[in-house]
Protein backbone atom coordinates (compact mmCIF):
# COMPACT_ATOMS: atom_id res chain seq x y z
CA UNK A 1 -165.36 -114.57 164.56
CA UNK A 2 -166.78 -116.79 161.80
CA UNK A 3 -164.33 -117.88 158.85
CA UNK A 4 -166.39 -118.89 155.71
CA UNK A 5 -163.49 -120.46 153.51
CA UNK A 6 -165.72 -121.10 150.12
CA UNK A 7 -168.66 -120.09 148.15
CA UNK A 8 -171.54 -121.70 146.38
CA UNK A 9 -174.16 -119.97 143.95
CA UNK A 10 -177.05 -121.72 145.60
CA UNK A 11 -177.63 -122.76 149.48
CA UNK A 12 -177.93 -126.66 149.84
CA UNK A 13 -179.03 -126.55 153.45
CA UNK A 14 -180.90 -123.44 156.02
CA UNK A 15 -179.12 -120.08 156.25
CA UNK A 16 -177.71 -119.39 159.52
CA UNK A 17 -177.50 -115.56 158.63
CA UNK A 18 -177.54 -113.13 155.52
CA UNK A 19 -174.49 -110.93 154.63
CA UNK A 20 -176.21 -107.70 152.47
CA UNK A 21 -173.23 -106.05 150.20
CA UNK A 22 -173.51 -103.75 146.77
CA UNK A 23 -172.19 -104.68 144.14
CA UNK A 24 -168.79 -103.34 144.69
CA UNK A 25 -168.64 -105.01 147.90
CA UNK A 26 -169.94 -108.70 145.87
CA UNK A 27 -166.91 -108.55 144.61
CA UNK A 28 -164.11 -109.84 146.80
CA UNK A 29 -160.75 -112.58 148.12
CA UNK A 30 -160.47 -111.69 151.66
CA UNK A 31 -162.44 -109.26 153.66
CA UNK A 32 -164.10 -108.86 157.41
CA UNK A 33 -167.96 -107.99 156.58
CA UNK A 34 -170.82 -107.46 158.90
CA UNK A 35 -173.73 -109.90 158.79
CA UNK A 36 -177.19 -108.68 159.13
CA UNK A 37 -176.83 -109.77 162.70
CA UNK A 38 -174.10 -107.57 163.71
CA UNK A 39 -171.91 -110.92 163.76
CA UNK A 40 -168.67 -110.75 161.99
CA UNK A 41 -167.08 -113.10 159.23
CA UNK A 42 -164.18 -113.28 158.03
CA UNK A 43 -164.79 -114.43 153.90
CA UNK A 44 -161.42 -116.17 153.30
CA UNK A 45 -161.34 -117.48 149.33
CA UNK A 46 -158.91 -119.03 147.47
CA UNK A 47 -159.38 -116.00 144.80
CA UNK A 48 -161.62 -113.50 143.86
CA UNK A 49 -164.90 -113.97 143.55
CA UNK A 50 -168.07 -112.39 142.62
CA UNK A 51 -170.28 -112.99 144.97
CA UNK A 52 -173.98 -113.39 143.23
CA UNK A 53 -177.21 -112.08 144.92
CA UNK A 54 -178.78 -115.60 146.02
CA UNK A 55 -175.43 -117.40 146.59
CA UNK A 56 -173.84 -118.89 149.77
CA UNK A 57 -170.88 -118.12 151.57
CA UNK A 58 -170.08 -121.49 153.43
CA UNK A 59 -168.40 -121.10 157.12
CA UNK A 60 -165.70 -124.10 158.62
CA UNK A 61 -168.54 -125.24 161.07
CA UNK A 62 -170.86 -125.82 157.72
CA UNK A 63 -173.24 -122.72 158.53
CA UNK A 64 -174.64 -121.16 155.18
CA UNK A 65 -174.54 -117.18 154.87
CA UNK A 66 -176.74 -116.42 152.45
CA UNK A 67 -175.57 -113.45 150.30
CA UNK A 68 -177.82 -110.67 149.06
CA UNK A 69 -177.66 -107.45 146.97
CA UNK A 70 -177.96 -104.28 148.76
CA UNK A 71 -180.16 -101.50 147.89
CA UNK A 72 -177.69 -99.02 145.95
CA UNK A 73 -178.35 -95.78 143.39
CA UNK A 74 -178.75 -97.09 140.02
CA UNK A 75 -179.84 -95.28 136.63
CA UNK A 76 -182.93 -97.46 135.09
CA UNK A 77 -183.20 -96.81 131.54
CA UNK A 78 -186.09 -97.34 128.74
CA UNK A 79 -186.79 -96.25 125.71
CA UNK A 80 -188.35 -97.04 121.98
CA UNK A 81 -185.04 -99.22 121.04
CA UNK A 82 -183.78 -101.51 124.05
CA UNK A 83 -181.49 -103.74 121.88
CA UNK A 84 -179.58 -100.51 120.52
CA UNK A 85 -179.60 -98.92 124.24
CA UNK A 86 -178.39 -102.31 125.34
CA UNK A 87 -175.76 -102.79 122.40
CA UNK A 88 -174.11 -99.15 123.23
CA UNK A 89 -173.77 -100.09 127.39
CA UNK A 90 -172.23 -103.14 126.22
CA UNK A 91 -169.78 -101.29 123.70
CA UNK A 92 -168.70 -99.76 126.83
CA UNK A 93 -168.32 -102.55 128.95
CA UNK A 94 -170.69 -101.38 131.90
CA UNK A 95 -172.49 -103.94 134.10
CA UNK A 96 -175.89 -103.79 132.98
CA UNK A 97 -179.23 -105.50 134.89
CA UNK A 98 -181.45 -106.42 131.73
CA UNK A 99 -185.10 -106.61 132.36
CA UNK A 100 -188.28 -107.20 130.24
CA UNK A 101 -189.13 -103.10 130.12
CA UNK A 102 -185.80 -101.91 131.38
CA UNK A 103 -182.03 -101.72 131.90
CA UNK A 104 -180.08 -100.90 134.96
CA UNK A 105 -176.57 -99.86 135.35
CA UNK A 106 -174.22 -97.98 137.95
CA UNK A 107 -174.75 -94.23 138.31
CA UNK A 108 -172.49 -92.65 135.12
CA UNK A 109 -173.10 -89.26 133.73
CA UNK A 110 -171.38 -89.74 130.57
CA UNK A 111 -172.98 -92.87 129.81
CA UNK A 112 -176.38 -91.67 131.06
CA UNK A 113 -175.97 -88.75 128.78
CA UNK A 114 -174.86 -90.61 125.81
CA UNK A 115 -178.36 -92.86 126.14
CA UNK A 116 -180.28 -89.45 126.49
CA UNK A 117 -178.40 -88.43 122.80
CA UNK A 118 -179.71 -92.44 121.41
CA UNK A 119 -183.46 -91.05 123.05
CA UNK A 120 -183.75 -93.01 126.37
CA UNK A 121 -185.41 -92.00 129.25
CA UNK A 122 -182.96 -92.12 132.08
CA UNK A 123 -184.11 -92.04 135.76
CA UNK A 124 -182.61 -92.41 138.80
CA UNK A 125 -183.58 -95.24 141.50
CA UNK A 126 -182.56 -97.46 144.58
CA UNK A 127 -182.86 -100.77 143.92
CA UNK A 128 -180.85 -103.91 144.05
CA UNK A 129 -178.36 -104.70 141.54
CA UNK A 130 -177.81 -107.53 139.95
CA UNK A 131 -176.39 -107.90 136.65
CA UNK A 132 -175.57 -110.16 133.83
CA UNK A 133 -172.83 -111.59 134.51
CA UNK A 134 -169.63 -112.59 132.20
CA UNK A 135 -170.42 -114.21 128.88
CA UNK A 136 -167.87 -116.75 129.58
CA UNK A 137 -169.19 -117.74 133.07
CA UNK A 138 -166.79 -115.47 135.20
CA UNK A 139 -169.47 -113.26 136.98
CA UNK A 140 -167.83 -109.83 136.24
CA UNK A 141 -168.02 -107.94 132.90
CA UNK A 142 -165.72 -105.12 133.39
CA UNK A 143 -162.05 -104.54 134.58
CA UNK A 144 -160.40 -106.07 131.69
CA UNK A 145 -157.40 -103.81 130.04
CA UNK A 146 -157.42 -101.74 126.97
CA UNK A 147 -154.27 -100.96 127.50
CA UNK A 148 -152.97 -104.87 126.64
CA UNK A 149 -149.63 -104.97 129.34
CA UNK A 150 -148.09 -107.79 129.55
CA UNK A 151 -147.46 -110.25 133.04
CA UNK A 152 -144.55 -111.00 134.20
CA UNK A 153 -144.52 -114.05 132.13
CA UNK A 154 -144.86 -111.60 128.96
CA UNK A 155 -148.71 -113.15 128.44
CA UNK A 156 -151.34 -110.39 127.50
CA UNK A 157 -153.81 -109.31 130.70
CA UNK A 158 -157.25 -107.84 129.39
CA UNK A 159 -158.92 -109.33 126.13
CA UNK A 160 -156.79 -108.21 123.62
CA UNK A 161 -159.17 -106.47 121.31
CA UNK A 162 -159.99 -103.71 119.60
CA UNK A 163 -162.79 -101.19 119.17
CA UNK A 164 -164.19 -97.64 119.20
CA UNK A 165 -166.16 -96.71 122.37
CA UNK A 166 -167.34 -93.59 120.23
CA UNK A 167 -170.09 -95.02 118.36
């Protein structure tokens, strides 16, 4: 089995084979996946990482596997007012896929019918996802805590602020 010990967002040399995960799966320390050629590798990494649609995973012989974003259920969303729809799936901290004429997020009825309420058009598709990522360069937007526990050193986990989701 193949061992791929670090990651890089762009490939620097040919792809020896392609690993195809959702988003979910993108998302990851250590894990056994399936490559698209039925090979196996083991992804090995210092820490979590998101994995981005485009990046690398690179293997202890130097091989490349390229990583790519899987086809997946996704709500696409448009309407008269994208910077409002896009301000209230924000609010809520929900990965979001911002195009020219559209949004995409993760299948989520409450959310979905909260955008119907603010007059979107929601529809359901299977596409690739691949959103924004973090606005501080950490891939992921969601998972922090609202909850603010402390670590074991007694340092807050999450982001520490605060704000309605009920707008």
């Amino acid at each position: 089995m193949k061992t791929a010990h670090s990651y890089h967002p762009h490939s620097h040399k040919g792809l020896s084979d392609r690993l195809i995960l959702s988003y979910e799966d993108r998302f990851l320390r250590r894990k056994v996946l399936v490559m698209a050629s039925g090979g196996t590798l083991l992804v090995d990494l210092a820490q979590t990482t998101s994995l981005d649609h485009g990046g690398v995973l690179v293997t202890t012989e130097g091989e490349e596997i390229a990583v790519e974003a899987a086809v997946e259920p996704l709500l696409a969303i448009t309407g008269a007012d994208m910077v409002r729809l896009a301000w209230h799936i924000g609010n809520r901290h929900t990965p979001c896929q911002i195009e020219p004429n559209r949004l995409l997020i993760q299948p989520d009825h409450v959310i979905a019918d909260m955008l119907v309420r603010l007059g979107a058009r929601v529809e359901e598709v299977e596409e690739p996802f691949t959103p924004e990522g973090g606005a501080y360069g950490h891939g992921r937007t969601h998972g922090h805590d609202h909850s603010h526990a402390h670590g074991p050193e007694g340092h807050a986990h999450g982001h520490g602020h605060t704000h309605s989701h009920d707008h």
